[in-house]
PDB file of N, CA and C in Angstrom:
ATOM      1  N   UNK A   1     -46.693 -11.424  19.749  1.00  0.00           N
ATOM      2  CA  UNK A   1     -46.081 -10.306  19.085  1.00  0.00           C
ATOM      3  C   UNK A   1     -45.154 -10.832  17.997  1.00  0.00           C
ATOM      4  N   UNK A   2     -45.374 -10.237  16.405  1.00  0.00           N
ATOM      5  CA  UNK A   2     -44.723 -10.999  15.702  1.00  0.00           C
ATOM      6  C   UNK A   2     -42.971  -9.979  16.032  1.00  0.00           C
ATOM      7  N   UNK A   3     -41.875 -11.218  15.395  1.00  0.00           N
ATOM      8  CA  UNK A   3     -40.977 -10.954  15.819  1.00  0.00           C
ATOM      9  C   UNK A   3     -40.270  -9.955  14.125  1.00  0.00           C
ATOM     10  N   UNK A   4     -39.513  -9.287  14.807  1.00  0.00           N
ATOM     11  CA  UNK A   4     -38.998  -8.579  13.794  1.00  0.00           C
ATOM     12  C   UNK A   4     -37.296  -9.403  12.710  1.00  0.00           C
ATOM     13  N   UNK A   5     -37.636  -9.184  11.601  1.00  0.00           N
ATOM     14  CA  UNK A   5     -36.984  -9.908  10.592  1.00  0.00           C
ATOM     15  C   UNK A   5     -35.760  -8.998   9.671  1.00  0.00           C
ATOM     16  N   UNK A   6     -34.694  -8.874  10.011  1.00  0.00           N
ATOM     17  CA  UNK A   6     -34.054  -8.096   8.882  1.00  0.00           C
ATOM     18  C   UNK A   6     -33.988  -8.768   7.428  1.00  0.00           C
ATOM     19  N   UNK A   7     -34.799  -8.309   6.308  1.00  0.00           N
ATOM     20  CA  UNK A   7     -34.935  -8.806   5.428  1.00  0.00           C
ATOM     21  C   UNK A   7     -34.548  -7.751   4.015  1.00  0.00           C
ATOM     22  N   UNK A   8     -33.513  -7.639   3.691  1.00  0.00           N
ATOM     23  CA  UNK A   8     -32.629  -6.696   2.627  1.00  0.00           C
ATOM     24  C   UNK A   8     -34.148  -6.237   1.827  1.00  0.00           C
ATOM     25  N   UNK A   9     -34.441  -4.926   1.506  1.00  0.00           N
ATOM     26  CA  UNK A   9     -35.485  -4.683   0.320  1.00  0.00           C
ATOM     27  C   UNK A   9     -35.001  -4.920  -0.889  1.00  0.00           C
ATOM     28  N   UNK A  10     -33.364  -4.464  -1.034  1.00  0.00           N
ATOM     29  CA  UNK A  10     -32.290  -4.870  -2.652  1.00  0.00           C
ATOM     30  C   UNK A  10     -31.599  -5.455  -1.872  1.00  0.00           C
ATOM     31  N   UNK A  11     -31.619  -6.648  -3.362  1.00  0.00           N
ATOM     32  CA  UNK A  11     -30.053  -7.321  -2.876  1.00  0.00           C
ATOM     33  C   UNK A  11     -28.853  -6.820  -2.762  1.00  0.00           C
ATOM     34  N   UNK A  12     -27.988  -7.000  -2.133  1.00  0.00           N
ATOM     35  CA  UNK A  12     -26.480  -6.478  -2.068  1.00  0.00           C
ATOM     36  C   UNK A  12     -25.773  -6.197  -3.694  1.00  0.00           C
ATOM     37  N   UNK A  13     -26.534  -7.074  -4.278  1.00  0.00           N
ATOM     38  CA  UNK A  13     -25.515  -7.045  -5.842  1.00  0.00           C
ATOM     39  C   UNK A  13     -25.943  -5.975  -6.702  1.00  0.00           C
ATOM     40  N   UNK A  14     -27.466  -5.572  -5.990  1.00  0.00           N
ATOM     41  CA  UNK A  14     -28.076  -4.771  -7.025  1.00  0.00           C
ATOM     42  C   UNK A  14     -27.694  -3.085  -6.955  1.00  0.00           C
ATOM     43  N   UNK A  15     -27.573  -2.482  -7.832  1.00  0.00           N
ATOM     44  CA  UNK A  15     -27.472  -1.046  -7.921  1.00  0.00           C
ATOM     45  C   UNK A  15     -28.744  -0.199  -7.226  1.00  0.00           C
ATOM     46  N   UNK A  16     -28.578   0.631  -6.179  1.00  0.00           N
ATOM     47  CA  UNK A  16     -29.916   1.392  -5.875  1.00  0.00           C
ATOM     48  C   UNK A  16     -29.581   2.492  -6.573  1.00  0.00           C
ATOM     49  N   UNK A  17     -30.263   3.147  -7.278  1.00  0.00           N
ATOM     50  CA  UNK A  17     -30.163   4.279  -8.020  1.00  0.00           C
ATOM     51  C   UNK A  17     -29.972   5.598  -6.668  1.00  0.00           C
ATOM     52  N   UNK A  18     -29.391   6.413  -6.688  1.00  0.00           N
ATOM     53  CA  UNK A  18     -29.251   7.518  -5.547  1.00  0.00           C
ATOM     54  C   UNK A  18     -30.117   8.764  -6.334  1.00  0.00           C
ATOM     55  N   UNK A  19     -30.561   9.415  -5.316  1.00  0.00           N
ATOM     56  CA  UNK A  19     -31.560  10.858  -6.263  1.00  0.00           C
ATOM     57  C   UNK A  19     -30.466  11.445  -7.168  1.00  0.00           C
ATOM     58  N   UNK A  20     -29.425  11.345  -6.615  1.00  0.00           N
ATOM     59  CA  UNK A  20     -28.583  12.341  -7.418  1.00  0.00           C
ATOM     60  C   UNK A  20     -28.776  12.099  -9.107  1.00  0.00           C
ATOM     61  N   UNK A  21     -28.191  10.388  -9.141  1.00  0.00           N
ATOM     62  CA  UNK A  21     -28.148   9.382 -10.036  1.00  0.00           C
ATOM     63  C   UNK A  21     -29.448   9.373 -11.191  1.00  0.00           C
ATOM     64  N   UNK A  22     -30.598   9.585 -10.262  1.00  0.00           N
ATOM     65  CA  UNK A  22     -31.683   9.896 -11.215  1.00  0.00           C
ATOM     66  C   UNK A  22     -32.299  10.967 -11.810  1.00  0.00           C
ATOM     67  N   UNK A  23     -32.067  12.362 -11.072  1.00  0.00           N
ATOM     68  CA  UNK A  23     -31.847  13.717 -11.592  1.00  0.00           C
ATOM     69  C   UNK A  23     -31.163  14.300 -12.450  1.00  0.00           C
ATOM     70  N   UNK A  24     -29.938  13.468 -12.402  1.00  0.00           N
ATOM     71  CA  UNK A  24     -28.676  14.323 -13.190  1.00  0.00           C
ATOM     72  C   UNK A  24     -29.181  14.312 -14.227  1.00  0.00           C
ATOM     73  N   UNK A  25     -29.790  13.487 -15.333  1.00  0.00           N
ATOM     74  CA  UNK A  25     -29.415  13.407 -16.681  1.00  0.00           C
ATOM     75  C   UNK A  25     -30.926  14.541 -17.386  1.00  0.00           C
ATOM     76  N   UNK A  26     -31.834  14.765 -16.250  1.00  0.00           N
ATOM     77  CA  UNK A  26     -32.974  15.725 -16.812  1.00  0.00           C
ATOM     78  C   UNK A  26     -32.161  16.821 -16.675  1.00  0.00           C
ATOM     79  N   UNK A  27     -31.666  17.511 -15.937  1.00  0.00           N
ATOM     80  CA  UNK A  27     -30.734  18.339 -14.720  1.00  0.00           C
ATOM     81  C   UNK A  27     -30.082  18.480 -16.351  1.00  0.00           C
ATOM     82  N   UNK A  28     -28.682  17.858 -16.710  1.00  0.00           N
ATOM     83  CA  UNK A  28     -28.431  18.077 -17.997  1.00  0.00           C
ATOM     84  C   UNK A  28     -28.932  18.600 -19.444  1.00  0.00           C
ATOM     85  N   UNK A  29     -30.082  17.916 -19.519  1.00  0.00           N
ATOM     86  CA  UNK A  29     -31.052  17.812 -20.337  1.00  0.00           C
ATOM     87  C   UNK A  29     -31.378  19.528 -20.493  1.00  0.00           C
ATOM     88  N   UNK A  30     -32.079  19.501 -19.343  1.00  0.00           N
ATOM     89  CA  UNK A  30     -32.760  21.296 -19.106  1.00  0.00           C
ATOM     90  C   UNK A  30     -31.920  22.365 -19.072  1.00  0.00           C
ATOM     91  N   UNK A  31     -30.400  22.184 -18.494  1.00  0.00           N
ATOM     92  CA  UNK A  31     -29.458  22.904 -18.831  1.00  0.00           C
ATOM     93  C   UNK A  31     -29.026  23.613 -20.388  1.00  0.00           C
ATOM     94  N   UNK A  32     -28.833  22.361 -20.813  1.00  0.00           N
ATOM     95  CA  UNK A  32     -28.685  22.383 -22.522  1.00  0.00           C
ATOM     96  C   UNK A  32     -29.436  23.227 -23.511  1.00  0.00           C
ATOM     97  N   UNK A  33     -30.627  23.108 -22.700  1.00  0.00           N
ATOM     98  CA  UNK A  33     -32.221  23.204 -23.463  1.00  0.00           C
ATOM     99  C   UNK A  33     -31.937  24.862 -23.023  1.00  0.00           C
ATOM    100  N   UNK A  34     -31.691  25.571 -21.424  1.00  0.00           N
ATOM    101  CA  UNK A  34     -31.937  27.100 -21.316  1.00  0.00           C
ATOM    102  C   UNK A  34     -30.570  27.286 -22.250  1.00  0.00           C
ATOM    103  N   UNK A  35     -29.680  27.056 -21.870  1.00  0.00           N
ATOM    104  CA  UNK A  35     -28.526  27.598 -22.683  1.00  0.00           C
ATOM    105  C   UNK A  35     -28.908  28.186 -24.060  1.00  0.00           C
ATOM    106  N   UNK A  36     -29.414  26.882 -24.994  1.00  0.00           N
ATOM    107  CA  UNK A  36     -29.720  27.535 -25.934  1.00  0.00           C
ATOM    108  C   UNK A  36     -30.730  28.244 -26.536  1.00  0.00           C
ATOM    109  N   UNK A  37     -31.553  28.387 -25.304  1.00  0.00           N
ATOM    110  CA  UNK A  37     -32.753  29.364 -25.520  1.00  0.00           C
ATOM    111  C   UNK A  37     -31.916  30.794 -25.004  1.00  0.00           C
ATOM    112  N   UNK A  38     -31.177  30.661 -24.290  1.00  0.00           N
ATOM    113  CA  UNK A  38     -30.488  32.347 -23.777  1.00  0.00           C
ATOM    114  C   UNK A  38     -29.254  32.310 -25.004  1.00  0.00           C
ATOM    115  N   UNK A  39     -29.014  31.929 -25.452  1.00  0.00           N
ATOM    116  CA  UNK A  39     -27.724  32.215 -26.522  1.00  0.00           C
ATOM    117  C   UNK A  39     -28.816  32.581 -27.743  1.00  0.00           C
ATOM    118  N   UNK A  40     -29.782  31.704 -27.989  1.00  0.00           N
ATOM    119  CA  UNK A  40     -30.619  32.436 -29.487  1.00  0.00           C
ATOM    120  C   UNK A  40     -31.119  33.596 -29.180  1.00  0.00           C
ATOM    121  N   UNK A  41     -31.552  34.335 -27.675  1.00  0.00           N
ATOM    122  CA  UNK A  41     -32.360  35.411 -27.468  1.00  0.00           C
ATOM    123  C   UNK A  41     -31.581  36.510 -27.440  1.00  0.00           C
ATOM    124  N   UNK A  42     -30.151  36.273 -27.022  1.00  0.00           N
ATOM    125  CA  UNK A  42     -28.884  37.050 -26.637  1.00  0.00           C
ATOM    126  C   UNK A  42     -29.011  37.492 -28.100  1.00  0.00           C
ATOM    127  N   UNK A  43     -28.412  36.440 -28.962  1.00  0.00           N
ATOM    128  CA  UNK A  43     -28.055  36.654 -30.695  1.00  0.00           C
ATOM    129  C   UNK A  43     -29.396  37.550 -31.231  1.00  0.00           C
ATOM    130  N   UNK A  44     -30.425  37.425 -31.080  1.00  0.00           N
ATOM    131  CA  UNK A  44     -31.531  37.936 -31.643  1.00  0.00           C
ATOM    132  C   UNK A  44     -31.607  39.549 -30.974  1.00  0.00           C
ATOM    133  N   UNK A  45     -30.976  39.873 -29.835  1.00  0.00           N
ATOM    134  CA  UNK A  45     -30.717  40.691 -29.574  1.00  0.00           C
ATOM    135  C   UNK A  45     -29.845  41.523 -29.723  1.00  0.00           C
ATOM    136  N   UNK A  46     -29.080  41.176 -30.484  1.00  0.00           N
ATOM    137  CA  UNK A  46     -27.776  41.862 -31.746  1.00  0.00           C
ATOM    138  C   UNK A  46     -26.456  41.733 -30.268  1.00  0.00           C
ATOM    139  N   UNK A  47     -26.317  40.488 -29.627  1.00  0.00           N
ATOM    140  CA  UNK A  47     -24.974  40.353 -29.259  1.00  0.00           C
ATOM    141  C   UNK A  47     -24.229  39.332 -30.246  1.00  0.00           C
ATOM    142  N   UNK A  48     -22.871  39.315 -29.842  1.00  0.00           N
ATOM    143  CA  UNK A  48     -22.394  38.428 -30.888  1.00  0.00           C
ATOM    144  C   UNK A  48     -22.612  37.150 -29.840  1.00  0.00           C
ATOM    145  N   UNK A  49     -22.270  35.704 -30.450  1.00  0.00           N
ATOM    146  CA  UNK A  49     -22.357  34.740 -29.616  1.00  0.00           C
ATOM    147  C   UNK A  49     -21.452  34.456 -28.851  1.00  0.00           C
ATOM    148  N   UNK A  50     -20.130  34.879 -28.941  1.00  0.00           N
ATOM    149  CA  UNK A  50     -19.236  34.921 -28.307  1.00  0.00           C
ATOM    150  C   UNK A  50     -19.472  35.845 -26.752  1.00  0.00           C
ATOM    151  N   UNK A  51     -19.839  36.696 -26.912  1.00  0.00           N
ATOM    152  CA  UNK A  51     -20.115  37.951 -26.097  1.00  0.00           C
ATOM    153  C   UNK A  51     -21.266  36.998 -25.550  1.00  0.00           C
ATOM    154  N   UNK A  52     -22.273  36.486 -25.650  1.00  0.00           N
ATOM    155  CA  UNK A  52     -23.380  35.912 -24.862  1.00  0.00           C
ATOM    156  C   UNK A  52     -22.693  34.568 -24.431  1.00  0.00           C
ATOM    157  N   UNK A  53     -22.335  34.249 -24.829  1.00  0.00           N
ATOM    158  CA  UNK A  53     -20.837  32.751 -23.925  1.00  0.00           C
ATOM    159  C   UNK A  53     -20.535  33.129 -23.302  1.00  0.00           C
ATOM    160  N   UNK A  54     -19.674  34.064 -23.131  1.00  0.00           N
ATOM    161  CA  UNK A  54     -19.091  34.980 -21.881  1.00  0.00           C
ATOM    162  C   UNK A  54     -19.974  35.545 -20.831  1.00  0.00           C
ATOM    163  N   UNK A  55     -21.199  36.309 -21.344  1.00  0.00           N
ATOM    164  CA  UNK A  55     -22.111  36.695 -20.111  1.00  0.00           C
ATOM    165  C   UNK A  55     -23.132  35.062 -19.772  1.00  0.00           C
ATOM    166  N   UNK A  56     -23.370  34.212 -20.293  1.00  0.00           N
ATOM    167  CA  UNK A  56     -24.055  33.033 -19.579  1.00  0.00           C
ATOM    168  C   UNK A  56     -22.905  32.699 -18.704  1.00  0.00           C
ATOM    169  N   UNK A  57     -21.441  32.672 -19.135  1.00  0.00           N
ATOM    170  CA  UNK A  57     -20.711  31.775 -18.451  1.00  0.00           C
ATOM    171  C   UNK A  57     -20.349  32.508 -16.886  1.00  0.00           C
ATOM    172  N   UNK A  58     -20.415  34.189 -16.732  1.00  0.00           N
ATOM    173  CA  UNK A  58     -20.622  34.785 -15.577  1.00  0.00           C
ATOM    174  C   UNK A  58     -21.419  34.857 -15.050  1.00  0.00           C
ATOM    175  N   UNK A  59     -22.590  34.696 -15.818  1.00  0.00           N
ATOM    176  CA  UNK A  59     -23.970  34.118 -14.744  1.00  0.00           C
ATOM    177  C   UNK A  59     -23.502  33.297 -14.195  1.00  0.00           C
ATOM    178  N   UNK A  60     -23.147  32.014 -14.463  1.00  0.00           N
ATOM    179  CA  UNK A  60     -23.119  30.822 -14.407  1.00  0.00           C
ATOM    180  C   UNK A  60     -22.325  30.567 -13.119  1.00  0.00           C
ATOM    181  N   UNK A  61     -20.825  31.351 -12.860  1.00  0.00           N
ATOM    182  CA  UNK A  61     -19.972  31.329 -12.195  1.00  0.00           C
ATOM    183  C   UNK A  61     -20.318  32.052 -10.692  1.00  0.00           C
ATOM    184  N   UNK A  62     -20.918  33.319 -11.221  1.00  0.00           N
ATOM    185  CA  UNK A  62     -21.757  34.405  -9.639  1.00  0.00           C
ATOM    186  C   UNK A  62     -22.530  33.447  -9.220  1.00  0.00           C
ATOM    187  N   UNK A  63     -23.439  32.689  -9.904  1.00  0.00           N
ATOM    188  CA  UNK A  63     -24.551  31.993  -9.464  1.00  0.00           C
ATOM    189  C   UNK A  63     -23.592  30.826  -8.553  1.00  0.00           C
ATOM    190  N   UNK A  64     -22.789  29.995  -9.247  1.00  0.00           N
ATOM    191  CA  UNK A  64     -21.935  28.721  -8.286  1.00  0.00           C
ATOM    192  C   UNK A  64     -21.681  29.736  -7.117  1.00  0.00           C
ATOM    193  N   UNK A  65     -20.841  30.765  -7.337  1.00  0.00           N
ATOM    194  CA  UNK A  65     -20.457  31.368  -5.783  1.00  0.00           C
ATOM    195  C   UNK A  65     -21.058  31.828  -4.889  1.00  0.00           C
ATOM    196  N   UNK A  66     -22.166  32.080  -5.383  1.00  0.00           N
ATOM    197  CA  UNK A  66     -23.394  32.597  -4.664  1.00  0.00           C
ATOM    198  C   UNK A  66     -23.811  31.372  -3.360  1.00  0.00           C
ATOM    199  N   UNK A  67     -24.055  30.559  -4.128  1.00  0.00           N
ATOM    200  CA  UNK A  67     -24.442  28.938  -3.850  1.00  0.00           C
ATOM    201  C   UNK A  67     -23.078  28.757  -2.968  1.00  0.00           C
ATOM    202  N   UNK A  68     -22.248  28.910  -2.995  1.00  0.00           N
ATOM    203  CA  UNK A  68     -21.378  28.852  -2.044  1.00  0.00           C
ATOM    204  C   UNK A  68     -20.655  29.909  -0.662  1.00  0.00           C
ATOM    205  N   UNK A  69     -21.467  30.923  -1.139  1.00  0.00           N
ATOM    206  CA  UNK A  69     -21.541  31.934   0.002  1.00  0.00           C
ATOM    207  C   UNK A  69     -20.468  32.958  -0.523  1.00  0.00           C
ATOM    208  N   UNK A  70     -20.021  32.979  -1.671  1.00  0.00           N
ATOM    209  CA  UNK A  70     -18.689  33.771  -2.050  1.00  0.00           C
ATOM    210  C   UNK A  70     -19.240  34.743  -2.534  1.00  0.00           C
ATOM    211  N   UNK A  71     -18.428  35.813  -3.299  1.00  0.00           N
ATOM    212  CA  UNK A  71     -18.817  36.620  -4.652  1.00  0.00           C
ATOM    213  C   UNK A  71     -17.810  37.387  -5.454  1.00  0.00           C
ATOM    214  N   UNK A  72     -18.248  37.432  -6.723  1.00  0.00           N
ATOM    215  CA  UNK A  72     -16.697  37.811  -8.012  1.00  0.00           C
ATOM    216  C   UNK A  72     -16.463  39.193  -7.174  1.00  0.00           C
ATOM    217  N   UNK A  73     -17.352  39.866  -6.667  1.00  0.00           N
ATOM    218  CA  UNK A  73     -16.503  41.452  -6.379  1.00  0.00           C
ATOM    219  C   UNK A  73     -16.641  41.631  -5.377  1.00  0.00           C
ATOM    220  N   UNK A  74     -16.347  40.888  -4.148  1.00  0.00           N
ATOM    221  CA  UNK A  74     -16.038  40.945  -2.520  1.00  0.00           C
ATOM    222  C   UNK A  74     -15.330  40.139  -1.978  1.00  0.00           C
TER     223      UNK A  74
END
């Protein structure tokens, strides 16, 4: 029976990338990318951009609390 070997897959020195670590920056990426597809559709829809900043940014906020079990009006 061969015997079992603890043998590191990375070295100690090396960085393992974590999922988080490798998601984030598409995760960013695609963020950026809806934002400004909902701010040009908002504007094209005769809001001002200011006024569509404000309603993405309450999406944005219901949605975190949501995700956290909360909500803006309870």
């Amino acid at each position: 029976m061969p015997r079992s070997f603890s043998i590191p897959v990375t070295p100690p020195d090396d960085h393992v990338v974590t999922a988080r670590e490798a998601i984030e920056p598409l995760y960013d990426r695609l963020e950026i990318e809806t934002d400004k597809a909902v701010m040009a559709a908002a504007v094209r829809a005769g809001w001002s951009s200011d006024d569509a900043a404000k309603a993405l940014a309450s999406l944005r906020l219901q949605d975190a609390l949501s995700v956290l079990g909360r909500s803006l009006y309870g």
